[in-house]
N, C-alpha and C. Protein backbone atom coordinates (compact mmCIF):
# COMPACT_ATOMS: atom_id res chain seq x y z
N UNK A 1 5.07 -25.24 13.15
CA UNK A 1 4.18 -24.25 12.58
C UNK A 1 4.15 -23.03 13.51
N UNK A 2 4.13 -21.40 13.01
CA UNK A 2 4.73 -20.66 13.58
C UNK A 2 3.71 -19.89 13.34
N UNK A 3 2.55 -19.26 14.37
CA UNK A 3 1.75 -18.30 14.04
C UNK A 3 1.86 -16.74 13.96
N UNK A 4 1.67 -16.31 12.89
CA UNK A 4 2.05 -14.26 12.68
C UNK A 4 1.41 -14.08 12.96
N UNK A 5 1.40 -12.44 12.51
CA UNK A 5 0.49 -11.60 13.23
C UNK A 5 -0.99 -11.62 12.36
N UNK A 6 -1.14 -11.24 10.49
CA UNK A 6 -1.88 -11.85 9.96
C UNK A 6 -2.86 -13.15 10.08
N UNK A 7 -2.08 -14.19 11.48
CA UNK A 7 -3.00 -15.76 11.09
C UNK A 7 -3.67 -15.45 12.65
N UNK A 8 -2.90 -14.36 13.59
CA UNK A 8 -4.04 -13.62 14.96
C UNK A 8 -5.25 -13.48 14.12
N UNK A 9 -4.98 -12.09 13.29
CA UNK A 9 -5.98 -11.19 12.65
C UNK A 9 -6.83 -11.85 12.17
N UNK A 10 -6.75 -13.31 11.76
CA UNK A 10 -7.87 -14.06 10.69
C UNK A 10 -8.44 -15.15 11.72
N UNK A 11 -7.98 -15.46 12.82
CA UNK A 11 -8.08 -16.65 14.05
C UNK A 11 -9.01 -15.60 14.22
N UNK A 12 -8.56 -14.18 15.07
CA UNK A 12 -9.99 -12.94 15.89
C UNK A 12 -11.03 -12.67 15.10
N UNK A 13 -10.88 -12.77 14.11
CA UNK A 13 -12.07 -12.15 12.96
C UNK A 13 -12.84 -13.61 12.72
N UNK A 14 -12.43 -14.68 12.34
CA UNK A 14 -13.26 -15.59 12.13
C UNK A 14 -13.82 -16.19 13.89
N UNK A 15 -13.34 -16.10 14.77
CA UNK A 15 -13.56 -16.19 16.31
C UNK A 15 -14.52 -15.26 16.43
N UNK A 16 -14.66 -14.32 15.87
CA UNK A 16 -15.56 -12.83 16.17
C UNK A 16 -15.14 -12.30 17.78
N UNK A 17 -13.78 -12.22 17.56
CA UNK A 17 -13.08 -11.41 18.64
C UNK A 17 -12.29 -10.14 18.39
N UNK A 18 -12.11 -8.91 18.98
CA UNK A 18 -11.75 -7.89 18.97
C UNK A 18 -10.35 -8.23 19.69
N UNK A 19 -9.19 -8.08 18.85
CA UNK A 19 -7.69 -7.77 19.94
C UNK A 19 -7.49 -6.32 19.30
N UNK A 20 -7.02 -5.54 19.99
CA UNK A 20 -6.58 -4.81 20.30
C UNK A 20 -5.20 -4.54 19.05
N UNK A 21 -4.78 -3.66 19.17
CA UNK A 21 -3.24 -3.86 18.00
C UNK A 21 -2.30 -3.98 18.90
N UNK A 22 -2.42 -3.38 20.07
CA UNK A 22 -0.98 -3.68 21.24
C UNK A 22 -1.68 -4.83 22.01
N UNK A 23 -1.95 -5.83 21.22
CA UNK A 23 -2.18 -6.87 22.26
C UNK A 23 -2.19 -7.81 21.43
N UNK A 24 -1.65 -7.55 20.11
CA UNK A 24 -1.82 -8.57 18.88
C UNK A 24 -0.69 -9.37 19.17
N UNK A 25 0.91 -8.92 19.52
CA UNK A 25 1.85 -9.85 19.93
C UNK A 25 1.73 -10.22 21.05
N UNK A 26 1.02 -9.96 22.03
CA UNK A 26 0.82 -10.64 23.43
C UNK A 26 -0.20 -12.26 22.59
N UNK A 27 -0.56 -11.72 22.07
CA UNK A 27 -1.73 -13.07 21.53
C UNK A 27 -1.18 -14.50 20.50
N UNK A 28 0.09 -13.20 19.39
CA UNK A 28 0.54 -14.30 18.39
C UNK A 28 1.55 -15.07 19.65
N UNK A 29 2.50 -14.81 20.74
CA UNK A 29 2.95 -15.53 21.70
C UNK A 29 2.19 -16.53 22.36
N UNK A 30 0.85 -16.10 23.04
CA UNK A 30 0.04 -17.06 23.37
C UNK A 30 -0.06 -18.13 22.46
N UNK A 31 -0.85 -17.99 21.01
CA UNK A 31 -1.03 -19.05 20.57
C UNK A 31 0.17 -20.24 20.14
N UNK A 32 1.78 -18.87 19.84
CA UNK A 32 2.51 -20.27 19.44
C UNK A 32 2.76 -20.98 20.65
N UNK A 33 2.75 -20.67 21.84
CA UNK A 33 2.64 -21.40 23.22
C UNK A 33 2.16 -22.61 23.22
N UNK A 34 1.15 -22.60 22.75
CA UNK A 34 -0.81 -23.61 21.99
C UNK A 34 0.19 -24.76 21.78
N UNK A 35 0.56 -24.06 20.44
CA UNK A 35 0.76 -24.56 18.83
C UNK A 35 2.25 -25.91 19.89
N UNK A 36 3.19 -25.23 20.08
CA UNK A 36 4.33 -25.98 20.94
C UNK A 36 3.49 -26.78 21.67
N UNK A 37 2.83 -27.01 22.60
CA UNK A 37 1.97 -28.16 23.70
C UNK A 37 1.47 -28.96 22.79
N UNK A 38 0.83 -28.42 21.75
CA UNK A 38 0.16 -29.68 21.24
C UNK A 38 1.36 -30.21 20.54
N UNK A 39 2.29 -29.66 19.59
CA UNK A 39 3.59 -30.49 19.03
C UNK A 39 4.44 -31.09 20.12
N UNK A 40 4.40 -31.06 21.53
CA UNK A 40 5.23 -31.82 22.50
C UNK A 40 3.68 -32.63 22.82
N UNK A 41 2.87 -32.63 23.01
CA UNK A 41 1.74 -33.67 22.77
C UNK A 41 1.61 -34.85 21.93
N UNK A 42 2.05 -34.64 20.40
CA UNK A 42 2.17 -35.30 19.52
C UNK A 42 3.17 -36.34 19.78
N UNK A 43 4.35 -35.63 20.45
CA UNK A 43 5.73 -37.21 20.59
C UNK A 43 5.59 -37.73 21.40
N UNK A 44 4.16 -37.52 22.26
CA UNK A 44 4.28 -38.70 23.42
C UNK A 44 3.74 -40.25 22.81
N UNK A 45 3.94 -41.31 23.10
CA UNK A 45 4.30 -42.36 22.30
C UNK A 45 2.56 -43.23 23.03
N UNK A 46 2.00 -43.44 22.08
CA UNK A 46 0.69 -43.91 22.26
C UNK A 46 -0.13 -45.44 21.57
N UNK A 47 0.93 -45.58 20.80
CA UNK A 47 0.78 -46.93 20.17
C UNK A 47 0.17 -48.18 20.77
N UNK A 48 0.52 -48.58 22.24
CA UNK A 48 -0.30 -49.52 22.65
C UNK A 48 -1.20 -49.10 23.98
N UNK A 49 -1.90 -47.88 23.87
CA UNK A 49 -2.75 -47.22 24.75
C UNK A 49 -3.95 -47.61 23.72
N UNK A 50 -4.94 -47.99 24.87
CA UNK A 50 -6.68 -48.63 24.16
C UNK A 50 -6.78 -46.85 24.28
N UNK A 51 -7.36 -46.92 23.03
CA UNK A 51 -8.44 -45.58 23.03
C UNK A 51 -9.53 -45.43 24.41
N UNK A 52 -10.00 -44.64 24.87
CA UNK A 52 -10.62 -43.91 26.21
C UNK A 52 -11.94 -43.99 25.56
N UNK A 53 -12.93 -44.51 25.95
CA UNK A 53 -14.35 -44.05 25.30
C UNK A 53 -14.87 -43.51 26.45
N UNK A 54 -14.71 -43.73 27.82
CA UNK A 54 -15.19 -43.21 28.83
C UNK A 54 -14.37 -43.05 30.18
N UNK A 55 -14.28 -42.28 30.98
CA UNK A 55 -13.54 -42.49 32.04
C UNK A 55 -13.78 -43.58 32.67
N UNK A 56 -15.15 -43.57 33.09
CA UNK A 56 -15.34 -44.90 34.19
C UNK A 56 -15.80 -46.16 33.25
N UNK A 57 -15.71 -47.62 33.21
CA UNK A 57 -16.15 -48.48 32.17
C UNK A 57 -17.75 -49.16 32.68
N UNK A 58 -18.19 -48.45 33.80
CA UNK A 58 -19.38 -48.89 34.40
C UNK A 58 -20.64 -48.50 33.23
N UNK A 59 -21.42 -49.44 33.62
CA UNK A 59 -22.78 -49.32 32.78
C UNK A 59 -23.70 -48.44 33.86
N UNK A 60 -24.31 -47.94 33.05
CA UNK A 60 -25.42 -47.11 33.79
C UNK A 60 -26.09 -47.78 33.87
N UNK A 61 -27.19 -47.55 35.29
CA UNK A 61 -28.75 -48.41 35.66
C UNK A 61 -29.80 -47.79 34.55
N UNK A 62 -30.18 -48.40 34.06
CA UNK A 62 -31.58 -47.86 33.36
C UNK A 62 -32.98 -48.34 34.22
N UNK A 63 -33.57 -47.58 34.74
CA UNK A 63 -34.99 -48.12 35.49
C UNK A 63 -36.00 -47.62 34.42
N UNK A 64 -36.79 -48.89 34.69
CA UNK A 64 -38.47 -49.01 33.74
C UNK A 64 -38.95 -47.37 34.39
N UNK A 65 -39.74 -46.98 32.67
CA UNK A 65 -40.81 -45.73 33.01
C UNK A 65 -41.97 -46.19 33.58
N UNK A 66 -42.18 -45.88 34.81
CA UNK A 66 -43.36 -46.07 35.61
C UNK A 66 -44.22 -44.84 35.65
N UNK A 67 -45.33 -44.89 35.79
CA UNK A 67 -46.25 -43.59 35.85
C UNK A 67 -46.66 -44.01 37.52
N UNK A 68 -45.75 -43.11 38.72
CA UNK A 68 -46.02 -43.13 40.19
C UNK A 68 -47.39 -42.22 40.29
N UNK A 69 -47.85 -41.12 39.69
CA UNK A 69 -48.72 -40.40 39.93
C UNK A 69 -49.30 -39.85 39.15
N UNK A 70 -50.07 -39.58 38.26
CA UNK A 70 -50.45 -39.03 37.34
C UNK A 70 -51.80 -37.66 37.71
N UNK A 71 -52.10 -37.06 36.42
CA UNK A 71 -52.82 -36.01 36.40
C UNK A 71 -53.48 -35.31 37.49
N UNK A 72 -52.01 -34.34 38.33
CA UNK A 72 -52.13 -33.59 39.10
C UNK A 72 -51.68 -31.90 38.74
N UNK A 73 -52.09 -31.95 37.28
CA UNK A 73 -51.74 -30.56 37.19
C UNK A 73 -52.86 -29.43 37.88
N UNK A 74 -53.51 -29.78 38.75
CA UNK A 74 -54.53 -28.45 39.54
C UNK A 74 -53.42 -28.19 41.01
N UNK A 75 -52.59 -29.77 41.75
CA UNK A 75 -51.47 -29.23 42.25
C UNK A 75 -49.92 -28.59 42.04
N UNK A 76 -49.49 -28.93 40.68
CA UNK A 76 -48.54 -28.28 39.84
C UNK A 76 -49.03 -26.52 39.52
N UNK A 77 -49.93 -26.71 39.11
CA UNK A 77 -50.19 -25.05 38.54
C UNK A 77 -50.74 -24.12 40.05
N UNK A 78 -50.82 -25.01 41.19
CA UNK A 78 -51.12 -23.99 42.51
C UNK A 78 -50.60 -22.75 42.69
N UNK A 79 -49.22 -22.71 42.68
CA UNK A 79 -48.49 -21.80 43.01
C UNK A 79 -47.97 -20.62 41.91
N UNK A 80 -48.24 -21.32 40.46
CA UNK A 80 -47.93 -20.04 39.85
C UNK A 80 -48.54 -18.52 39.42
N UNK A 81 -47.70 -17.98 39.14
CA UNK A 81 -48.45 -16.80 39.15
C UNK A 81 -49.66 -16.75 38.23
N UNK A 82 -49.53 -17.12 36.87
CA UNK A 82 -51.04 -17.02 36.06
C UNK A 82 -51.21 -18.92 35.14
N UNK A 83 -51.83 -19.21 35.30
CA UNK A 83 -52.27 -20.51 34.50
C UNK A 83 -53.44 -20.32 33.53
N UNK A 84 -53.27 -20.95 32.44
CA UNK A 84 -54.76 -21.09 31.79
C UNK A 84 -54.53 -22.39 30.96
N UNK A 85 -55.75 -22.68 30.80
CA UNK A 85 -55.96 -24.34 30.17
C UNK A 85 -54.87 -25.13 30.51
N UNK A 86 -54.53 -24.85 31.69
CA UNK A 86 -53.70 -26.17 32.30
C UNK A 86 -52.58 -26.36 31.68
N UNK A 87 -52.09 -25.00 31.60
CA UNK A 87 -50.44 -24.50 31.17
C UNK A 87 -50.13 -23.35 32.09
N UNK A 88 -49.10 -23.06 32.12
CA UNK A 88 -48.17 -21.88 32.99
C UNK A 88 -48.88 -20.64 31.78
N UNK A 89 -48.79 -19.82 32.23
CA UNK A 89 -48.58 -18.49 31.24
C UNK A 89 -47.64 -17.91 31.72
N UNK A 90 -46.60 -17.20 30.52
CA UNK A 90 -45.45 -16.51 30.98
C UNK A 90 -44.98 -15.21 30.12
N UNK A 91 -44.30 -13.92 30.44
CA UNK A 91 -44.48 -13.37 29.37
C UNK A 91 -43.91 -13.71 28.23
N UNK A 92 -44.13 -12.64 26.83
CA UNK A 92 -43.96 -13.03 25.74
C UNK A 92 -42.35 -12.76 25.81
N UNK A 93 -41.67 -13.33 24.92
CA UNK A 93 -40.18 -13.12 24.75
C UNK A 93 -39.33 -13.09 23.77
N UNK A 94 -40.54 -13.21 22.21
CA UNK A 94 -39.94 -13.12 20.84
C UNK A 94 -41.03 -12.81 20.82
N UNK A 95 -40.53 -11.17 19.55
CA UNK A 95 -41.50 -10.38 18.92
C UNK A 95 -41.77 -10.79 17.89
């Protein structure tokens, strides 16, 4: 499969990328570059390779939710700049 200059133009536009017009064949080269790695990807021979679900096959520790300390928000809210009813206040950031 051989990418033109037309399948750039519709890859940048649906990407919502700007190329350039003298940079449109620098790009259709790049991608058939792509397009070749993954088709020399494809003939590597994989038939009795276990599928990968994870790199390492270790289980993670899960530790019990413990409550070590509870309702210290008068030392949490010490340091910030404005608090009220035992929340942060911060400015607004959607109009």
């Amino acid at each position: 499969m051989a990418i033109d200059t037309q399948t750039v133009k519709r890859i940048a536009f649906l990407a919502r990328l700007k190329i350039d017009d003298d940079k449109i064949e620098a790009a259709k080269d790049e991608f058939n570059k792509i397009i070749d790695w993954v088709e020399q990807l494809n003939e590597v021979d994989t038939e009795n390779v276990r599928p990968l679900t994870a790199v390492n096959e270790t289980k993670l520790f899960c530790r019990k939710d413990e409550v070590k300390e509870g309702n210290q928000s008068d030392k949490i809210l010490y340091n910030a700049p404005a608090a009220e009813y035992d929340y942060f206040v911060v400015p607004k950031v959607v109009e």
